[in-house]
PDB file of N, CA and C in Angstrom:
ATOM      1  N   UNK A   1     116.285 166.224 162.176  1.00  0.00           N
ATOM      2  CA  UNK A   1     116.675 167.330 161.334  1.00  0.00           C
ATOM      3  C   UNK A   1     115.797 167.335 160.090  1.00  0.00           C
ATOM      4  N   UNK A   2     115.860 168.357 159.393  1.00  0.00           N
ATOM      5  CA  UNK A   2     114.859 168.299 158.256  1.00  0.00           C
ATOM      6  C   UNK A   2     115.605 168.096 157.418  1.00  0.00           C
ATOM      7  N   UNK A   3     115.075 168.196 155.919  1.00  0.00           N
ATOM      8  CA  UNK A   3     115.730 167.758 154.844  1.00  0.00           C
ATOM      9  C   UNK A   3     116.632 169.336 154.258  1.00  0.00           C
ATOM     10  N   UNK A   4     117.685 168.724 154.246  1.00  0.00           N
ATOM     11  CA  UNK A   4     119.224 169.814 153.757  1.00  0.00           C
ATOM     12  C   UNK A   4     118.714 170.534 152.514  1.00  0.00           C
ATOM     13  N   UNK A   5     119.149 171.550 152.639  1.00  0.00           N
ATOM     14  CA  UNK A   5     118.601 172.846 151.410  1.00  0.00           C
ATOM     15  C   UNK A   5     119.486 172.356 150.708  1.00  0.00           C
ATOM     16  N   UNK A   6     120.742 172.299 150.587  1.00  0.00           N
ATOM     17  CA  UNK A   6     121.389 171.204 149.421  1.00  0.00           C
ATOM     18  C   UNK A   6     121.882 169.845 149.205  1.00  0.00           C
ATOM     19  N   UNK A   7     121.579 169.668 147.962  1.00  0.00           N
ATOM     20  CA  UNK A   7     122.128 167.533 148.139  1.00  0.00           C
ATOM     21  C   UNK A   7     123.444 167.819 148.963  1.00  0.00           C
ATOM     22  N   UNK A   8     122.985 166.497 149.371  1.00  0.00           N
ATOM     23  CA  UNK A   8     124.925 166.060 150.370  1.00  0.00           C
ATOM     24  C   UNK A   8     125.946 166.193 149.022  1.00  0.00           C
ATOM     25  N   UNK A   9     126.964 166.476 149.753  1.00  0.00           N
ATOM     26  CA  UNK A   9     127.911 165.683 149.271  1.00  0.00           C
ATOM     27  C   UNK A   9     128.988 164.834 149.788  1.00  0.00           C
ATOM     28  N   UNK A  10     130.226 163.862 148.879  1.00  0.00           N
ATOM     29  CA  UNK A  10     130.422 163.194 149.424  1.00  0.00           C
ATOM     30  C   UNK A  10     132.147 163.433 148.787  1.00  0.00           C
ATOM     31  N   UNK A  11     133.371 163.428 149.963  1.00  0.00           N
ATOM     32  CA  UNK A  11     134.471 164.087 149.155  1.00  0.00           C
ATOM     33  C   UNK A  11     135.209 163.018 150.077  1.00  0.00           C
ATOM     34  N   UNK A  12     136.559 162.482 148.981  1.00  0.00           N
ATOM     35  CA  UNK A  12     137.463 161.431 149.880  1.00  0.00           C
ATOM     36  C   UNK A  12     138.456 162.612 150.382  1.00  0.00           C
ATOM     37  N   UNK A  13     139.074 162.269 151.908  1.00  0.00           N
ATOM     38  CA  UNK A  13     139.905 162.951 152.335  1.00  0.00           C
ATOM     39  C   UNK A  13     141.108 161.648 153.148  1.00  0.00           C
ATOM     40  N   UNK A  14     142.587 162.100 151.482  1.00  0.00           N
ATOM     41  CA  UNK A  14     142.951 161.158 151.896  1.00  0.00           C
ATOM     42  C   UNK A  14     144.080 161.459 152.989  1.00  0.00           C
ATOM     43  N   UNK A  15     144.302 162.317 153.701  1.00  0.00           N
ATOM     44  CA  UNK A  15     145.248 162.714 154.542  1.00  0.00           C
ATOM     45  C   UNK A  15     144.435 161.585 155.879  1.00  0.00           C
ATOM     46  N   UNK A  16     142.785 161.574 156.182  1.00  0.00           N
ATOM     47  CA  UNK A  16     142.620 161.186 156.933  1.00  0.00           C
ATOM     48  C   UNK A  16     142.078 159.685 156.612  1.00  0.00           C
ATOM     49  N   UNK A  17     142.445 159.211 155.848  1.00  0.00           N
ATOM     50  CA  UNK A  17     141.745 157.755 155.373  1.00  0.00           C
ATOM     51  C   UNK A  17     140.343 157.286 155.328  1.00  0.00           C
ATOM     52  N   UNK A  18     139.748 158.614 154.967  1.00  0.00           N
ATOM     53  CA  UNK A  18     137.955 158.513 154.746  1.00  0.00           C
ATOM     54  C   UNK A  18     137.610 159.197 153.507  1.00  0.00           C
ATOM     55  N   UNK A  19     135.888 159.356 153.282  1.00  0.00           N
ATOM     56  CA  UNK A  19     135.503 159.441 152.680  1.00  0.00           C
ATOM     57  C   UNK A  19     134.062 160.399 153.607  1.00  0.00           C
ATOM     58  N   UNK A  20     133.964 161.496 153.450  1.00  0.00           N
ATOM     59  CA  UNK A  20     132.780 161.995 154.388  1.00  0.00           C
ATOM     60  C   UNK A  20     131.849 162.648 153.342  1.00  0.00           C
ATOM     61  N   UNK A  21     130.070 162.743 153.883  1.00  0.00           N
ATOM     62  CA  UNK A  21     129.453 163.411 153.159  1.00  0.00           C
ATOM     63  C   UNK A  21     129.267 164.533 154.591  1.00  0.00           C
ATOM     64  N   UNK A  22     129.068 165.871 153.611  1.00  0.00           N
ATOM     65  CA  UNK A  22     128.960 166.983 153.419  1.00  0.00           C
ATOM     66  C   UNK A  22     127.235 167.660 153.724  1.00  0.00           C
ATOM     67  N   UNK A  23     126.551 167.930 154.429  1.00  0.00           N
ATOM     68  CA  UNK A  23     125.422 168.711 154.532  1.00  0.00           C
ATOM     69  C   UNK A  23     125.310 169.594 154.280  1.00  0.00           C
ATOM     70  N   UNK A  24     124.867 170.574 153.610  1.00  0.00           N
ATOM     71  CA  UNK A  24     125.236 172.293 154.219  1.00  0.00           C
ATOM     72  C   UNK A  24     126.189 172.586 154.244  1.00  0.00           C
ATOM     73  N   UNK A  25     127.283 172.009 153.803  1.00  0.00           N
ATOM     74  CA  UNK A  25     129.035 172.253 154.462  1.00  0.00           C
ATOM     75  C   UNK A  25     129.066 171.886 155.567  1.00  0.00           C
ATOM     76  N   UNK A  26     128.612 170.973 155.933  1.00  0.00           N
ATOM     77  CA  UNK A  26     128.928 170.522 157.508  1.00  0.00           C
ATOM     78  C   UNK A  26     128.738 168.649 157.187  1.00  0.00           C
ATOM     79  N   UNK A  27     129.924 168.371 158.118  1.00  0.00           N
ATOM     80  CA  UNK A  27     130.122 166.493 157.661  1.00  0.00           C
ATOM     81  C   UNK A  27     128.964 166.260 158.817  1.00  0.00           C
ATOM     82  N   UNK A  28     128.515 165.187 158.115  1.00  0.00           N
ATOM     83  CA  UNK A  28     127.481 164.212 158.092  1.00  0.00           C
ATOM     84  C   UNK A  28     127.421 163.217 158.613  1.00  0.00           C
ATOM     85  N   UNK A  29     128.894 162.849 158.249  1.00  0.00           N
ATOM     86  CA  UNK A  29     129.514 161.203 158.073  1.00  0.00           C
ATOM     87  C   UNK A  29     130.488 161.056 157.749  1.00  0.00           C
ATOM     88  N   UNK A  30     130.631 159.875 157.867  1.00  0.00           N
ATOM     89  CA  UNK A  30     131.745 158.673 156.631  1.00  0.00           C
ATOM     90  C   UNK A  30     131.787 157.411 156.772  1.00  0.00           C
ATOM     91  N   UNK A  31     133.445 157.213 155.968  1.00  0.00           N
ATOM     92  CA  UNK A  31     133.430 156.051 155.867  1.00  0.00           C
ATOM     93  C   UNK A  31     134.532 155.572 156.123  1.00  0.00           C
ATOM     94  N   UNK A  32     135.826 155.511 157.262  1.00  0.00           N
ATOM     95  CA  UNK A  32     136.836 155.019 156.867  1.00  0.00           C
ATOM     96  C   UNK A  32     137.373 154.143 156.589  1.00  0.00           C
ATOM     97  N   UNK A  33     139.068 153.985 156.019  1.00  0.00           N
ATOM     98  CA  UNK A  33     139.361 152.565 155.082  1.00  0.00           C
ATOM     99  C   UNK A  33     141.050 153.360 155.544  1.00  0.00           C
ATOM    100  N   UNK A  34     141.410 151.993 154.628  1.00  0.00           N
ATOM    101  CA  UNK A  34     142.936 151.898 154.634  1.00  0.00           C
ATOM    102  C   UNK A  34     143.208 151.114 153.576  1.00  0.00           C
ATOM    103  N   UNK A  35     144.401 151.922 153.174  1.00  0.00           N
ATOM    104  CA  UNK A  35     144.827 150.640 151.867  1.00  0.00           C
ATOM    105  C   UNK A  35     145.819 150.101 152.013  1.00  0.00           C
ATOM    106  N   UNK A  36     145.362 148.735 151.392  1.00  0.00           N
ATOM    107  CA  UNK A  36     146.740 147.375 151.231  1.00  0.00           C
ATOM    108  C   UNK A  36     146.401 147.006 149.656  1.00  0.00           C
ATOM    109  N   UNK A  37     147.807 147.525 149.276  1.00  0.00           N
ATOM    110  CA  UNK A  37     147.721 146.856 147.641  1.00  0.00           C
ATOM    111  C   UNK A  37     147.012 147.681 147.240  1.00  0.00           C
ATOM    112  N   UNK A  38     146.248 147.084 145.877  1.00  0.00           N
ATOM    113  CA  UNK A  38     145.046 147.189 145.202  1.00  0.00           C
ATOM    114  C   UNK A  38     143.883 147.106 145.863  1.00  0.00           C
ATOM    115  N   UNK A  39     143.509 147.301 147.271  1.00  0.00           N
ATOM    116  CA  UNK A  39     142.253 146.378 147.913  1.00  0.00           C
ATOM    117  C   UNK A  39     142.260 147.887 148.752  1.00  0.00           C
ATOM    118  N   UNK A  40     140.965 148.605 149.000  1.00  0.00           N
ATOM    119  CA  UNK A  40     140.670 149.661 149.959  1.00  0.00           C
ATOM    120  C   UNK A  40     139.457 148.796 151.450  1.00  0.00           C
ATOM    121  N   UNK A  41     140.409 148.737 152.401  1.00  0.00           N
ATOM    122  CA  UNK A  41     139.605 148.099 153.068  1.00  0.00           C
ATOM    123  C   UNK A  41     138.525 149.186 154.126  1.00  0.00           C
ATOM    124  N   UNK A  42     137.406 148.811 154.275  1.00  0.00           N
ATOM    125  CA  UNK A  42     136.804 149.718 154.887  1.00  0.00           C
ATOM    126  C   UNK A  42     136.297 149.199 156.260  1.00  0.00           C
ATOM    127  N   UNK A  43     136.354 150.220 157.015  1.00  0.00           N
ATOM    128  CA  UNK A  43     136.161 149.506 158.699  1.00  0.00           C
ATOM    129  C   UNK A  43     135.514 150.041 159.511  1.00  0.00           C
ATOM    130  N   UNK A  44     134.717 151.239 159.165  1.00  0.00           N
ATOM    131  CA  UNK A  44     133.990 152.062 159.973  1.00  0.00           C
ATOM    132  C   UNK A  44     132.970 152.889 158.889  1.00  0.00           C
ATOM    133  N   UNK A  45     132.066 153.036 159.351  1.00  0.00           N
ATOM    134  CA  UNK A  45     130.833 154.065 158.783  1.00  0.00           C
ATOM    135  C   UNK A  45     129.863 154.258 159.936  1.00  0.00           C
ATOM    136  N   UNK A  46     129.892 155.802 160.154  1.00  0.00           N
ATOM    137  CA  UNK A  46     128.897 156.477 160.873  1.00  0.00           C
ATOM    138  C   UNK A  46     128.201 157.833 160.094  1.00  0.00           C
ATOM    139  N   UNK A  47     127.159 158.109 160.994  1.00  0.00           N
ATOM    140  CA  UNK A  47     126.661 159.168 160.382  1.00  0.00           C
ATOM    141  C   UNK A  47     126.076 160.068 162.039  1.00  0.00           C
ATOM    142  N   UNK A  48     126.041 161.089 161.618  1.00  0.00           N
ATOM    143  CA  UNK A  48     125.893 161.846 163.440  1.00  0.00           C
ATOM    144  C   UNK A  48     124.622 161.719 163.457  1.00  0.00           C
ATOM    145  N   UNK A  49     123.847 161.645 164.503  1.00  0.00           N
ATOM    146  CA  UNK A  49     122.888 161.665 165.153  1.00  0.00           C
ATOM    147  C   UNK A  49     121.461 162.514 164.349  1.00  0.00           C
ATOM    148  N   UNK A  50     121.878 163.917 164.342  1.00  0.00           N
ATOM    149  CA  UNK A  50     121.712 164.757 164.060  1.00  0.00           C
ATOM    150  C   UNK A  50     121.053 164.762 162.587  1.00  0.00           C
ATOM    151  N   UNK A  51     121.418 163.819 161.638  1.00  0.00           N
ATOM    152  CA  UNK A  51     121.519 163.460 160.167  1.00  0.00           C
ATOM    153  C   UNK A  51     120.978 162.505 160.088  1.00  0.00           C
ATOM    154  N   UNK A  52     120.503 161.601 161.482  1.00  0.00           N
ATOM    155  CA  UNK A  52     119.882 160.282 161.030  1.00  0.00           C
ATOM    156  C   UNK A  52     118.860 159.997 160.760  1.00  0.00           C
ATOM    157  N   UNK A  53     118.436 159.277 159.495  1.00  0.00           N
ATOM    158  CA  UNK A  53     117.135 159.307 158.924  1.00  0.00           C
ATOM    159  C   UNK A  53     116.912 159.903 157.586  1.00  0.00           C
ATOM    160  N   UNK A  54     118.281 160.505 157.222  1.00  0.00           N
ATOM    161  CA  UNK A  54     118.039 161.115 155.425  1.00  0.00           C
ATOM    162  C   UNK A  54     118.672 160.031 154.563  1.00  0.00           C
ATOM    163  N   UNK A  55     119.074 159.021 154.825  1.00  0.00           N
ATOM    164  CA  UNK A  55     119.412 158.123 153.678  1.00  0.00           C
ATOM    165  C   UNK A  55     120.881 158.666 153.723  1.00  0.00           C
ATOM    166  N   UNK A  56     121.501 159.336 154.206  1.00  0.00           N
ATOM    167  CA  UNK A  56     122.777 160.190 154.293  1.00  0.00           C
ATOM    168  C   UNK A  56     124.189 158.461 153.940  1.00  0.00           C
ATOM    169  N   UNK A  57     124.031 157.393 154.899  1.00  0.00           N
ATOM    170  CA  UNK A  57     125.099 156.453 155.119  1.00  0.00           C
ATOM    171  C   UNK A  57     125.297 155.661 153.406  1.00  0.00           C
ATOM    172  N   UNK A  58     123.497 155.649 152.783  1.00  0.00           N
ATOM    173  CA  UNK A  58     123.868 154.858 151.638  1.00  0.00           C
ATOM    174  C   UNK A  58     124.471 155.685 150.468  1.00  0.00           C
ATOM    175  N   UNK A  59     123.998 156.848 150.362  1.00  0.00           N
ATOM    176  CA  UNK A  59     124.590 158.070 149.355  1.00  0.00           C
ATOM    177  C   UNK A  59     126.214 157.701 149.540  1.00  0.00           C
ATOM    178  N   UNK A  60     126.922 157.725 150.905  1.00  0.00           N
ATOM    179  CA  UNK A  60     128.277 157.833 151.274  1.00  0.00           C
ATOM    180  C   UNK A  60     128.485 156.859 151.018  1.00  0.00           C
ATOM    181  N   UNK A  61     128.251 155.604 151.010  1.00  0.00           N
ATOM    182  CA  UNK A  61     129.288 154.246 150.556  1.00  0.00           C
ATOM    183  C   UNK A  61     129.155 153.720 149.222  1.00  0.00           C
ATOM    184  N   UNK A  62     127.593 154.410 148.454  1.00  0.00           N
ATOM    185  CA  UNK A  62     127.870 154.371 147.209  1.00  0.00           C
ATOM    186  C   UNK A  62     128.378 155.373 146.979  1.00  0.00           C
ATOM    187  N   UNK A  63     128.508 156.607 146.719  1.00  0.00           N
ATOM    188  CA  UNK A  63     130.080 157.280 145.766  1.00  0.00           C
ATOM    189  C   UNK A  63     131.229 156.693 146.655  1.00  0.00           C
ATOM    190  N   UNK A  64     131.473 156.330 147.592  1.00  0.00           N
ATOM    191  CA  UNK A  64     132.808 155.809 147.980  1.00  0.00           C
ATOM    192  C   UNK A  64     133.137 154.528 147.140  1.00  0.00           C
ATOM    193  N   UNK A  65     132.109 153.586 146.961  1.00  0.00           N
ATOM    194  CA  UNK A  65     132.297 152.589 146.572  1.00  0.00           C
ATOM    195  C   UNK A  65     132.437 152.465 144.860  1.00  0.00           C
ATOM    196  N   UNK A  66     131.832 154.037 144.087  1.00  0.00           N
ATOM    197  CA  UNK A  66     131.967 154.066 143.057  1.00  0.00           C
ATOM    198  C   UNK A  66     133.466 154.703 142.824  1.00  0.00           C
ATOM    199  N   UNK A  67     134.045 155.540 144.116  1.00  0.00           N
ATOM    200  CA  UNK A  67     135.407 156.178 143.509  1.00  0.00           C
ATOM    201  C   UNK A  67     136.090 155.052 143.410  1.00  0.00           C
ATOM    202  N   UNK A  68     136.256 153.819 144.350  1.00  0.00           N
ATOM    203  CA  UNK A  68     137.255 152.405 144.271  1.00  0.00           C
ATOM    204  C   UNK A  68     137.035 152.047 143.368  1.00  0.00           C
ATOM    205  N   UNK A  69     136.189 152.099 142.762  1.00  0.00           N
ATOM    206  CA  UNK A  69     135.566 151.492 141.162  1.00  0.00           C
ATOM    207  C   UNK A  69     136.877 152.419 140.288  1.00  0.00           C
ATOM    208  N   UNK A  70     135.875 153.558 140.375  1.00  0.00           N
ATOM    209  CA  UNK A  70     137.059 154.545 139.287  1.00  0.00           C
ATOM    210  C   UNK A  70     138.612 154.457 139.208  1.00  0.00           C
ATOM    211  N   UNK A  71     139.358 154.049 140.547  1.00  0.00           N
ATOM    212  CA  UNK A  71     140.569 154.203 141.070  1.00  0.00           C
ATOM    213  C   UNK A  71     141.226 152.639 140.658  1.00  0.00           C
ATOM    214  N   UNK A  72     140.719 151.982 139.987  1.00  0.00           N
ATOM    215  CA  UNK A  72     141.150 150.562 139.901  1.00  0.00           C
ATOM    216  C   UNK A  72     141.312 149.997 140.951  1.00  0.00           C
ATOM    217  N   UNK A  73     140.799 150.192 142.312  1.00  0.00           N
ATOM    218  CA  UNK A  73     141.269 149.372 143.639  1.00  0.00           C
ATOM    219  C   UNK A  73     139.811 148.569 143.774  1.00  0.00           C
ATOM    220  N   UNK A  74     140.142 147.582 144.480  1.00  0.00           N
ATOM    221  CA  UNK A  74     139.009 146.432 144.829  1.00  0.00           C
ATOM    222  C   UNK A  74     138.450 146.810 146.426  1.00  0.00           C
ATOM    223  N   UNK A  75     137.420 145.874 147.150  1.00  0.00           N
ATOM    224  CA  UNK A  75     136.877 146.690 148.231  1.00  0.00           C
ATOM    225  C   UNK A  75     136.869 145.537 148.768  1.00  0.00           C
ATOM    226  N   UNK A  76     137.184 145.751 150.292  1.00  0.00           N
ATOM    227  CA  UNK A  76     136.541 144.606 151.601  1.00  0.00           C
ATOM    228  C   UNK A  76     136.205 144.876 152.362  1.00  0.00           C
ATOM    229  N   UNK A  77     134.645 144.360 153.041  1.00  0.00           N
ATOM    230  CA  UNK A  77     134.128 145.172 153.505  1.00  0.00           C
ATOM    231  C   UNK A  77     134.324 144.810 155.029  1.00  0.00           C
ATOM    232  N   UNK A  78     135.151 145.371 155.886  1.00  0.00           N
ATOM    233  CA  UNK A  78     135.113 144.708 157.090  1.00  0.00           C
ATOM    234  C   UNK A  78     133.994 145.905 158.226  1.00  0.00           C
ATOM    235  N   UNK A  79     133.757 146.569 157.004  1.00  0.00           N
ATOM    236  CA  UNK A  79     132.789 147.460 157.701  1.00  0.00           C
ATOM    237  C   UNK A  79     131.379 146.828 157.911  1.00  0.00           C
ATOM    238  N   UNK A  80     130.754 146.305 158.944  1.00  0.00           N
ATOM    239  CA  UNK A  80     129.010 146.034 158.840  1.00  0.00           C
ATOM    240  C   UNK A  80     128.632 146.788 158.033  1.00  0.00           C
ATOM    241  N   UNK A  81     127.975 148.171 158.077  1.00  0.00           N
ATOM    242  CA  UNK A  81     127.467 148.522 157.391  1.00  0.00           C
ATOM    243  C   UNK A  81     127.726 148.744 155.591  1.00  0.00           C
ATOM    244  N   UNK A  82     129.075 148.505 155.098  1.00  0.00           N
ATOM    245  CA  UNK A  82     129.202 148.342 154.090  1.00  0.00           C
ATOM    246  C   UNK A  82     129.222 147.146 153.618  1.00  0.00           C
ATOM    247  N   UNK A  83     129.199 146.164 154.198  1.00  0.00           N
ATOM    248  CA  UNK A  83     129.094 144.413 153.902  1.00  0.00           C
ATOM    249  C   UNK A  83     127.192 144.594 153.793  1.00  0.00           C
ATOM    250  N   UNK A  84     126.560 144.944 154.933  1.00  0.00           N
ATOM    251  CA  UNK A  84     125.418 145.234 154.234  1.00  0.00           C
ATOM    252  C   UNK A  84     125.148 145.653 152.604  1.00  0.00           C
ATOM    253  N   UNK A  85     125.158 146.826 152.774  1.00  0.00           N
ATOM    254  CA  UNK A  85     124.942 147.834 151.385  1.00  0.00           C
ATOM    255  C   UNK A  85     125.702 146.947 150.122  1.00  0.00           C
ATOM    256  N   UNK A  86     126.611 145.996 149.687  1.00  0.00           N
ATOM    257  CA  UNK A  86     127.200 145.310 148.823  1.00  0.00           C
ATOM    258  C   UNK A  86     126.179 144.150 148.799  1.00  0.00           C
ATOM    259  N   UNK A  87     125.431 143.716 150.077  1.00  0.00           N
ATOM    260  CA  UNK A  87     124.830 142.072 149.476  1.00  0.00           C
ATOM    261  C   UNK A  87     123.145 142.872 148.837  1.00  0.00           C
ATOM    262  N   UNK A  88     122.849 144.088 149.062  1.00  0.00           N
ATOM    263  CA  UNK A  88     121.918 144.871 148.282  1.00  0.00           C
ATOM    264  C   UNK A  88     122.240 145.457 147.274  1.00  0.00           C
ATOM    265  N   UNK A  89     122.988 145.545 146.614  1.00  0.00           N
ATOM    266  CA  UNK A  89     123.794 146.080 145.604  1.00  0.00           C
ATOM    267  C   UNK A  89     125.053 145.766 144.592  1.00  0.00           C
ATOM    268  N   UNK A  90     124.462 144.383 144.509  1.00  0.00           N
ATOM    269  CA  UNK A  90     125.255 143.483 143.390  1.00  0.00           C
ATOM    270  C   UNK A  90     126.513 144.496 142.085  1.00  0.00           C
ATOM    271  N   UNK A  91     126.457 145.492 142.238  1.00  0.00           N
ATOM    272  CA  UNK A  91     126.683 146.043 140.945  1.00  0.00           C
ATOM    273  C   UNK A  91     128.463 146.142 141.219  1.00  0.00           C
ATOM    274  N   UNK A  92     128.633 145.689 142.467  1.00  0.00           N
ATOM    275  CA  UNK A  92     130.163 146.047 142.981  1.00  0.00           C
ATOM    276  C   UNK A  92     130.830 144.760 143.364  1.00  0.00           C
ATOM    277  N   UNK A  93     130.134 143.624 143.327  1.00  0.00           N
ATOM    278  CA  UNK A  93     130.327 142.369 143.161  1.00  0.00           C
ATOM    279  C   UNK A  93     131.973 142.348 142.399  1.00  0.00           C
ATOM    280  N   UNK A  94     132.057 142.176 141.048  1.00  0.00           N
ATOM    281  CA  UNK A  94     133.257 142.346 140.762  1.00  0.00           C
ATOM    282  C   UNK A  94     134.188 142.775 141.450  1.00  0.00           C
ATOM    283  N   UNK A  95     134.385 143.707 141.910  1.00  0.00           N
ATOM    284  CA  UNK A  95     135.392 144.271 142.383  1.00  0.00           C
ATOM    285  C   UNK A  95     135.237 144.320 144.553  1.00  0.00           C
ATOM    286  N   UNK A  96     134.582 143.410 144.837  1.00  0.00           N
ATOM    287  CA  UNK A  96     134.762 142.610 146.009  1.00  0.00           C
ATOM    288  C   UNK A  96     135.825 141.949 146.600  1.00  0.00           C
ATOM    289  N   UNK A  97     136.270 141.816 147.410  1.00  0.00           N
ATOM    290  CA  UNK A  97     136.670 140.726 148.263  1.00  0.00           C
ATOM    291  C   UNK A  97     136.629 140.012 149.493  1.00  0.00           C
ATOM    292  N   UNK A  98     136.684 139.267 149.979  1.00  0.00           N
ATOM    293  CA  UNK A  98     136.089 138.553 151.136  1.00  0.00           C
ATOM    294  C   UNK A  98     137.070 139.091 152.320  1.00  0.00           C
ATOM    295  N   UNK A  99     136.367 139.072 153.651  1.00  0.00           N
ATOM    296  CA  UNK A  99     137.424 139.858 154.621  1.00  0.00           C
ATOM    297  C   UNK A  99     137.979 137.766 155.026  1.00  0.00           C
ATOM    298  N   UNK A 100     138.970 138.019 155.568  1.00  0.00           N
ATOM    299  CA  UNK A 100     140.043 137.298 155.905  1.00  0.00           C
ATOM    300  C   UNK A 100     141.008 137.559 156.969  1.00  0.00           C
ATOM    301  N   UNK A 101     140.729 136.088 157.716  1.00  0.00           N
ATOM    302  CA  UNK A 101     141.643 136.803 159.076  1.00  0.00           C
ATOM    303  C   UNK A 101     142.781 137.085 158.764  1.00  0.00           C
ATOM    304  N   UNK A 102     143.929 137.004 157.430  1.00  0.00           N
ATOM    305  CA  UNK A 102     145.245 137.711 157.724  1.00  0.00           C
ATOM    306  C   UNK A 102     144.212 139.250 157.401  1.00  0.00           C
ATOM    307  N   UNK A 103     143.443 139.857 156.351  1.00  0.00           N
ATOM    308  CA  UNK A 103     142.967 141.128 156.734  1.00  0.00           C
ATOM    309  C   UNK A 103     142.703 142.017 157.669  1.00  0.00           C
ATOM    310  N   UNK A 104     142.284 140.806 158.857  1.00  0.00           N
ATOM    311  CA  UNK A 104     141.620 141.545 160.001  1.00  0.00           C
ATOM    312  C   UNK A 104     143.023 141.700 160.599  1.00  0.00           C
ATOM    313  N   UNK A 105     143.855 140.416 160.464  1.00  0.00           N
ATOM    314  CA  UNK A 105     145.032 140.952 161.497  1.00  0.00           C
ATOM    315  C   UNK A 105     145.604 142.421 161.499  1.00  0.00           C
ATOM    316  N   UNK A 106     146.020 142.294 160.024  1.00  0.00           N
ATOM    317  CA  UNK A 106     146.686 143.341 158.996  1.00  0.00           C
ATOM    318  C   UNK A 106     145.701 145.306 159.356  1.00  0.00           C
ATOM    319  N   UNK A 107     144.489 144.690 159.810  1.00  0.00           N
ATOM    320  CA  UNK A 107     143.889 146.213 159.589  1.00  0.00           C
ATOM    321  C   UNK A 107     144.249 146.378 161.363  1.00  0.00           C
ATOM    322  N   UNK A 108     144.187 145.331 162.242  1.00  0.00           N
ATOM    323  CA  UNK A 108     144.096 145.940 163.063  1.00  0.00           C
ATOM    324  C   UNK A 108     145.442 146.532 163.683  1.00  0.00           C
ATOM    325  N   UNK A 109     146.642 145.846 162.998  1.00  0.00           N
ATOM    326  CA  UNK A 109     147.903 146.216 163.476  1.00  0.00           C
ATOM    327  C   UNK A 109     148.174 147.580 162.633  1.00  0.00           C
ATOM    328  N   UNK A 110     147.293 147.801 161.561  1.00  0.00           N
ATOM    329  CA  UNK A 110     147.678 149.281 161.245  1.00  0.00           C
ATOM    330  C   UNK A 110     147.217 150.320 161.386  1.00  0.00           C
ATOM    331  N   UNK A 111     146.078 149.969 162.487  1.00  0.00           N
ATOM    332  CA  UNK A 111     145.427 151.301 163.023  1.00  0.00           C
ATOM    333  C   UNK A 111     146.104 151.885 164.192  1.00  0.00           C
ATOM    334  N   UNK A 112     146.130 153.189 164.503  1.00  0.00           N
ATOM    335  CA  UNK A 112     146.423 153.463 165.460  1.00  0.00           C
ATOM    336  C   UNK A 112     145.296 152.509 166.668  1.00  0.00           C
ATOM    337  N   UNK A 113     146.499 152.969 167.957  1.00  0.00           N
ATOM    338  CA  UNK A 113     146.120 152.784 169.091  1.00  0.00           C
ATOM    339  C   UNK A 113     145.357 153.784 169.953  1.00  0.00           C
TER     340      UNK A 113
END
């Protein structure tokens, strides 16, 4: 695809427990999560096919990762690709936490089936 006549954007939608960027008005991506506590855990990030190759996935997990910032909640990344993007991007360090098997238990018994 070529490069989008307008910047992405990137909007949390919390009915569905993500965070998607926006092309053209057309999603891109995301990122989904679930929350426990204070802690937004994140467990999935894709971006369509179609979009791959604009830098589209890091735009989306940094403003996602800056709204948890804003929101006072902390982040774990049980997402690969967001456990990536955090050991390149020290600036979210603080507000980290390590995934943990009661986490993993915990995310996987609260996802749907």
């Amino acid at each position: 695809m070529t490069q989008p006549a307008a910047a992405p954007t990137v909007q949390r939608v919390d009915t569905r427990h993500l965070y998607e960027i926006l092309v053209d008005g057309e999603t891109a991506g995301l990122t989904a999560y679930r929350d426990r506590d204070d802690r937004r855990v994140f467990y999935h990030t894709e971006v369509k096919d179609a979009f791959a190759g604009l830098g589209l996935a890091s735009i989306l997990v940094q403003q996602a990762l800056a709204d948890v910032r804003a929101s006072g909640k902390r982040i774990v990344p049980v997402c690969p690709y967001v456990a990536k993007f955090l050991k390149k991007h020290d600036e979210f360090a603080d507000i980290t936490d390590p995934v943990t098997p009661e986490v993993l238990e915990w995310l996987r018994s609260s996802l749907p089936r």
